[in-house]
C-alpha atoms as a PDB file:
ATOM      1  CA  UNK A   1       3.781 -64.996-183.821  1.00  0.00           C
ATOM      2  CA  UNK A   2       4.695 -67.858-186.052  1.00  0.00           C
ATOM      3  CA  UNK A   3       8.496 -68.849-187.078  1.00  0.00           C
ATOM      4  CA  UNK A   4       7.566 -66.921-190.573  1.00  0.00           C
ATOM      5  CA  UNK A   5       6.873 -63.688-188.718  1.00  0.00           C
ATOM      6  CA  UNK A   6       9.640 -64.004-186.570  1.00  0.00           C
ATOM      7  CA  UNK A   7      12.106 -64.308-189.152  1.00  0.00           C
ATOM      8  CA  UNK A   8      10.660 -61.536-190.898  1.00  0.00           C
ATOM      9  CA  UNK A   9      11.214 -59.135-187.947  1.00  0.00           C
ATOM     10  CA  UNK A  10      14.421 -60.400-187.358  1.00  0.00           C
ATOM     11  CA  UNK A  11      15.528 -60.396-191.024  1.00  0.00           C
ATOM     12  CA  UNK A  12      13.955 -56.725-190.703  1.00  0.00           C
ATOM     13  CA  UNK A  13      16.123 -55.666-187.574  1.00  0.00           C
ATOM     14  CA  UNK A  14      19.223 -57.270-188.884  1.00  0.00           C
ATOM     15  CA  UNK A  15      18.779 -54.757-192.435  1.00  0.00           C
ATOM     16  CA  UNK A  16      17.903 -52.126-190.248  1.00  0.00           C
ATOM     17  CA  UNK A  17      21.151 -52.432-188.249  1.00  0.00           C
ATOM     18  CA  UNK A  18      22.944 -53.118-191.533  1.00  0.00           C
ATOM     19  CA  UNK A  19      21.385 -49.976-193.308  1.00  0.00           C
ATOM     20  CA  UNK A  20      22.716 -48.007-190.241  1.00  0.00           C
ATOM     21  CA  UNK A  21      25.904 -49.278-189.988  1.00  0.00           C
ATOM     22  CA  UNK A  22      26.152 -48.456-193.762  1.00  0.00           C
ATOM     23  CA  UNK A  23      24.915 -44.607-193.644  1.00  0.00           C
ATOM     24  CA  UNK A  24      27.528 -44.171-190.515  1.00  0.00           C
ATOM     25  CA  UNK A  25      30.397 -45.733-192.713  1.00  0.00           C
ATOM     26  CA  UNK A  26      29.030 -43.333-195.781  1.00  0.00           C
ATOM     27  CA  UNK A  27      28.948 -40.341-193.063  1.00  0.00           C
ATOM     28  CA  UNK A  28      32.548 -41.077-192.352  1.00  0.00           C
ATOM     29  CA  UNK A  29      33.635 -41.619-196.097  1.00  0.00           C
ATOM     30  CA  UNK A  30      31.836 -38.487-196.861  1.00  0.00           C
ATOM     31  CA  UNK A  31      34.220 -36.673-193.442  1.00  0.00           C
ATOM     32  CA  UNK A  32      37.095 -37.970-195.064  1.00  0.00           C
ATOM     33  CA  UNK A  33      36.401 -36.667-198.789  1.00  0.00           C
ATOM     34  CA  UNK A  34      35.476 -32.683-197.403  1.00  0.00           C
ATOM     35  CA  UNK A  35      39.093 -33.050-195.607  1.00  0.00           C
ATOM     36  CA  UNK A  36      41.049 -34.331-198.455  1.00  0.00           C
ATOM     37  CA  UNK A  37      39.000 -31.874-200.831  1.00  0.00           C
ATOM     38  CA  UNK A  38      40.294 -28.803-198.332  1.00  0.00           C
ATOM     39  CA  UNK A  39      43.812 -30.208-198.416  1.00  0.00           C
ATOM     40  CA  UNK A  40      43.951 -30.237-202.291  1.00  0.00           C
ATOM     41  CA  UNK A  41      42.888 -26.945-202.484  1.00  0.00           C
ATOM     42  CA  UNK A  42      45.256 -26.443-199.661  1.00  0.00           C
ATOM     43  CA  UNK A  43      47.970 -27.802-201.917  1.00  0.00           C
ATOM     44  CA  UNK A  44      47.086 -25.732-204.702  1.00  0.00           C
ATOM     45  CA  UNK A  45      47.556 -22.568-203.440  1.00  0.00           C
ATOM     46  CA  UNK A  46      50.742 -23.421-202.639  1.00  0.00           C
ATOM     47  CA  UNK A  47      51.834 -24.374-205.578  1.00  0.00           C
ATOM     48  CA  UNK A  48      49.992 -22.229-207.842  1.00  0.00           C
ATOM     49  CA  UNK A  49      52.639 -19.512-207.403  1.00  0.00           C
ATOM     50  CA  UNK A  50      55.820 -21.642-207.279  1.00  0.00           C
ATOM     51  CA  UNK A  51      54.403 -22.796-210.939  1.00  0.00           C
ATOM     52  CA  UNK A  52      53.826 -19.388-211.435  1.00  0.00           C
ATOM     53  CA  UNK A  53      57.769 -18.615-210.662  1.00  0.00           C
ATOM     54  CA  UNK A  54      58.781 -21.579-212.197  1.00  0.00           C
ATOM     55  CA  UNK A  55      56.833 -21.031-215.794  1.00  0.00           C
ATOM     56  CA  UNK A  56      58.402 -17.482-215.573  1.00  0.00           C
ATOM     57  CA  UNK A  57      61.920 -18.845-214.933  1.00  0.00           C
ATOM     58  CA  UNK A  58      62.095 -21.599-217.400  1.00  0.00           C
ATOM     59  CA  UNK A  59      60.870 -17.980-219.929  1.00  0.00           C
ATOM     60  CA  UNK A  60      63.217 -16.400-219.047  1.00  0.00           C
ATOM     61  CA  UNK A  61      65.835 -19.111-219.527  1.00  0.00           C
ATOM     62  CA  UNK A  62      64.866 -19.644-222.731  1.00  0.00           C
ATOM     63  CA  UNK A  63      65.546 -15.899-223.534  1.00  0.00           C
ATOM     64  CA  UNK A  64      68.511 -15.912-222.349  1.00  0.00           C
ATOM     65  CA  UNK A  65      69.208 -19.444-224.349  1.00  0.00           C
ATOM     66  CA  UNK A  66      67.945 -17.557-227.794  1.00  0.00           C
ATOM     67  CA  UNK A  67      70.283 -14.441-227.188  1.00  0.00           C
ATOM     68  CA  UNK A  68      73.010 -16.548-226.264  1.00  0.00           C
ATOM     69  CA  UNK A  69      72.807 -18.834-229.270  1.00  0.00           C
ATOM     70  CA  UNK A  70      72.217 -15.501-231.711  1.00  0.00           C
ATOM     71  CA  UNK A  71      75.296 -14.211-229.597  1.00  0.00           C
ATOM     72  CA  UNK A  72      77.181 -17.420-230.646  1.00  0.00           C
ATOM     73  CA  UNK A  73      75.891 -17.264-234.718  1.00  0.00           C
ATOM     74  CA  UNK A  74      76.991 -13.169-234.955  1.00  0.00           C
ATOM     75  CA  UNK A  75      80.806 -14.417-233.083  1.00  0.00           C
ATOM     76  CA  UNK A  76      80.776 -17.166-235.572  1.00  0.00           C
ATOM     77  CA  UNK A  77      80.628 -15.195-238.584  1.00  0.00           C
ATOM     78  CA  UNK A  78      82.670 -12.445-237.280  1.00  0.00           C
ATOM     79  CA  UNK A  79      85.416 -15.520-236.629  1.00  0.00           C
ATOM     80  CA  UNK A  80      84.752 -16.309-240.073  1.00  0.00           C
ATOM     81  CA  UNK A  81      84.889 -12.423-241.314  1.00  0.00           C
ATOM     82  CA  UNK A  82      88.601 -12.522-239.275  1.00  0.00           C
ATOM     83  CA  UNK A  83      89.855 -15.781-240.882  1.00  0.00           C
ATOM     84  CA  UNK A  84      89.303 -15.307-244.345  1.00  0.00           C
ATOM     85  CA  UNK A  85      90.898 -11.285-244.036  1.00  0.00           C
ATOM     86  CA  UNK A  86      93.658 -12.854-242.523  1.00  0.00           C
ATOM     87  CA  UNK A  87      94.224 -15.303-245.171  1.00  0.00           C
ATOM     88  CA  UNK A  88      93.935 -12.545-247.862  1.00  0.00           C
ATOM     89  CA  UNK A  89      96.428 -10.443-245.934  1.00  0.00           C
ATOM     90  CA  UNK A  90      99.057 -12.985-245.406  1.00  0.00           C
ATOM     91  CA  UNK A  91      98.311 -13.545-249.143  1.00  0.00           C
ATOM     92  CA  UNK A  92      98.737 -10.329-250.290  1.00  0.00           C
ATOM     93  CA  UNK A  93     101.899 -10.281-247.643  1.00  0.00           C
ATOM     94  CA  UNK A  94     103.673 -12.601-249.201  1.00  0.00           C
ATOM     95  CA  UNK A  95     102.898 -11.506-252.736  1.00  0.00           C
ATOM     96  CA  UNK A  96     103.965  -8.258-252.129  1.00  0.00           C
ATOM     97  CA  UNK A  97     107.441  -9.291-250.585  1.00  0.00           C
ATOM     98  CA  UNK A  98     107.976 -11.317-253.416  1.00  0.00           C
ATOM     99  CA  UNK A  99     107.055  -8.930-256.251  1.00  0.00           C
ATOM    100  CA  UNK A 100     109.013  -6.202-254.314  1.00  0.00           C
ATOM    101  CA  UNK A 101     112.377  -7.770-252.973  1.00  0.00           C
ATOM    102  CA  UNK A 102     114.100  -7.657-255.805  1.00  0.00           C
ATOM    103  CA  UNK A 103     113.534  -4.199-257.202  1.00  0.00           C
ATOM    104  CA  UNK A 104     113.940  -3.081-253.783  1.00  0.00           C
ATOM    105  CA  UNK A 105     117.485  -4.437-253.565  1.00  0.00           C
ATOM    106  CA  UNK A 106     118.204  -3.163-257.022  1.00  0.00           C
ATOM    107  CA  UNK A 107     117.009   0.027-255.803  1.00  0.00           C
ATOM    108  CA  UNK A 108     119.214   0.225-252.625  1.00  0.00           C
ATOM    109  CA  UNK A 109     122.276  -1.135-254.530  1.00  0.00           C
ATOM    110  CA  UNK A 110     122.122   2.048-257.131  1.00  0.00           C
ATOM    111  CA  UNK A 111     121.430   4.829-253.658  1.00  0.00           C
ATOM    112  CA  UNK A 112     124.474   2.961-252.515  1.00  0.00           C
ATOM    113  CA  UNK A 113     126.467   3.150-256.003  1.00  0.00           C
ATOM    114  CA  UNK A 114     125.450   6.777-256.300  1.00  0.00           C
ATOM    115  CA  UNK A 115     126.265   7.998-253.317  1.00  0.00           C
ATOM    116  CA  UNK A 116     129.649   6.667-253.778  1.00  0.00           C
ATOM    117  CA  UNK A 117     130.060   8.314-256.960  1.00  0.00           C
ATOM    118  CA  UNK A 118     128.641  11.339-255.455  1.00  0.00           C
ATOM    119  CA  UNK A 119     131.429  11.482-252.675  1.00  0.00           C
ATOM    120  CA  UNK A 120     134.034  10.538-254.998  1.00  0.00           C
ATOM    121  CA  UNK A 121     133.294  13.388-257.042  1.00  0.00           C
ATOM    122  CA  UNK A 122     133.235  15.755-254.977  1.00  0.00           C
ATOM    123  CA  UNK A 123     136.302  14.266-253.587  1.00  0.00           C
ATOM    124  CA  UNK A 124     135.157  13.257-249.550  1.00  0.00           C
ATOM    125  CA  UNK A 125     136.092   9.733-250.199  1.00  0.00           C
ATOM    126  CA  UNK A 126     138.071   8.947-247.207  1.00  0.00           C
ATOM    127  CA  UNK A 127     138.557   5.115-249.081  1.00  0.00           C
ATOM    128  CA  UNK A 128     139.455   5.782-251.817  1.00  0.00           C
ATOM    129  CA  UNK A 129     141.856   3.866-253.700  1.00  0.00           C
ATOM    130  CA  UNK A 130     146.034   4.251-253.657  1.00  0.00           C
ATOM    131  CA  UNK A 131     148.015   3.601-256.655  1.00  0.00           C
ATOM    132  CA  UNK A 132     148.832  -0.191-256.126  1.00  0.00           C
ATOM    133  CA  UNK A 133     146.914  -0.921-253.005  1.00  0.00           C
ATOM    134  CA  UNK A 134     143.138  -1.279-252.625  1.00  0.00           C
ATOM    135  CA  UNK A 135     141.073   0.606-249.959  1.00  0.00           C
ATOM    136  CA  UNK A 136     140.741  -0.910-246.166  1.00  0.00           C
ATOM    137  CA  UNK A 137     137.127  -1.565-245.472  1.00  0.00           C
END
């Protein structure tokens, strides 16, 4: 066997070795990706359903935000609705005390005037005047 031949086999040997050392690494790699592959699917069972829950939740919430905000928009115009009546009755309120006082004094003044006349007619006024002296009130 020459030096050539020699170096050939041992050049041989050494890639064997290497080539083997390589598919055991590989084997392992491969070990390692089939474990992490179960614990993904692992993982996404268990969080399939709290996704599940979640998505139905965050549905939900936003139902309940719509109805609350439509809730909030009928309130608003019904505040609205009760403002602007109230304005128009304190309106009108004040209108009608101020178109009414007056004849409504008037009108109390002559039941007042009348009923005296009415008693002094018939003669039941208890006040009624005295030659020379006015009646005590």
């Amino acid at each position: 066997m020459t030096a050539g031949d020699l170096a050939i086999v041992l050049g041989t040997v050494l890639c064997a070795l290497g080539f083997a050392a390589l598919i055991v690494v590989l084997v392992r790699v491969l070990d390692t990706l089939r474990s992490l592959r179960g614990e993904v699917e692992s993982l996404r069972a268990e969080t399939r359903p709290l996704l599940a829950e979640m998505q139905a939740s965050t549905d939900q919430a936003r139902a309940t935000m719509h109805e609350a905000r439509q809730d909030l928009d009928r309130f608003d115009r019904v505040l609205g609705s009760a403002e602007a009546i109230s304005d128009a009755v304190s309106g009108s309120g004040r209108v009608a005390r101020v178109a009414l006082s007056a004849p409504m004094i008037k009108a109390a003044g002559i039941a007042t005037g009348t009923g005296r006349v009415v008693r002094r007619l018939r003669g039941n006024d208890r006040k009624a005047l005295t030659p020379g002296k006015r009646a005590q009130r």
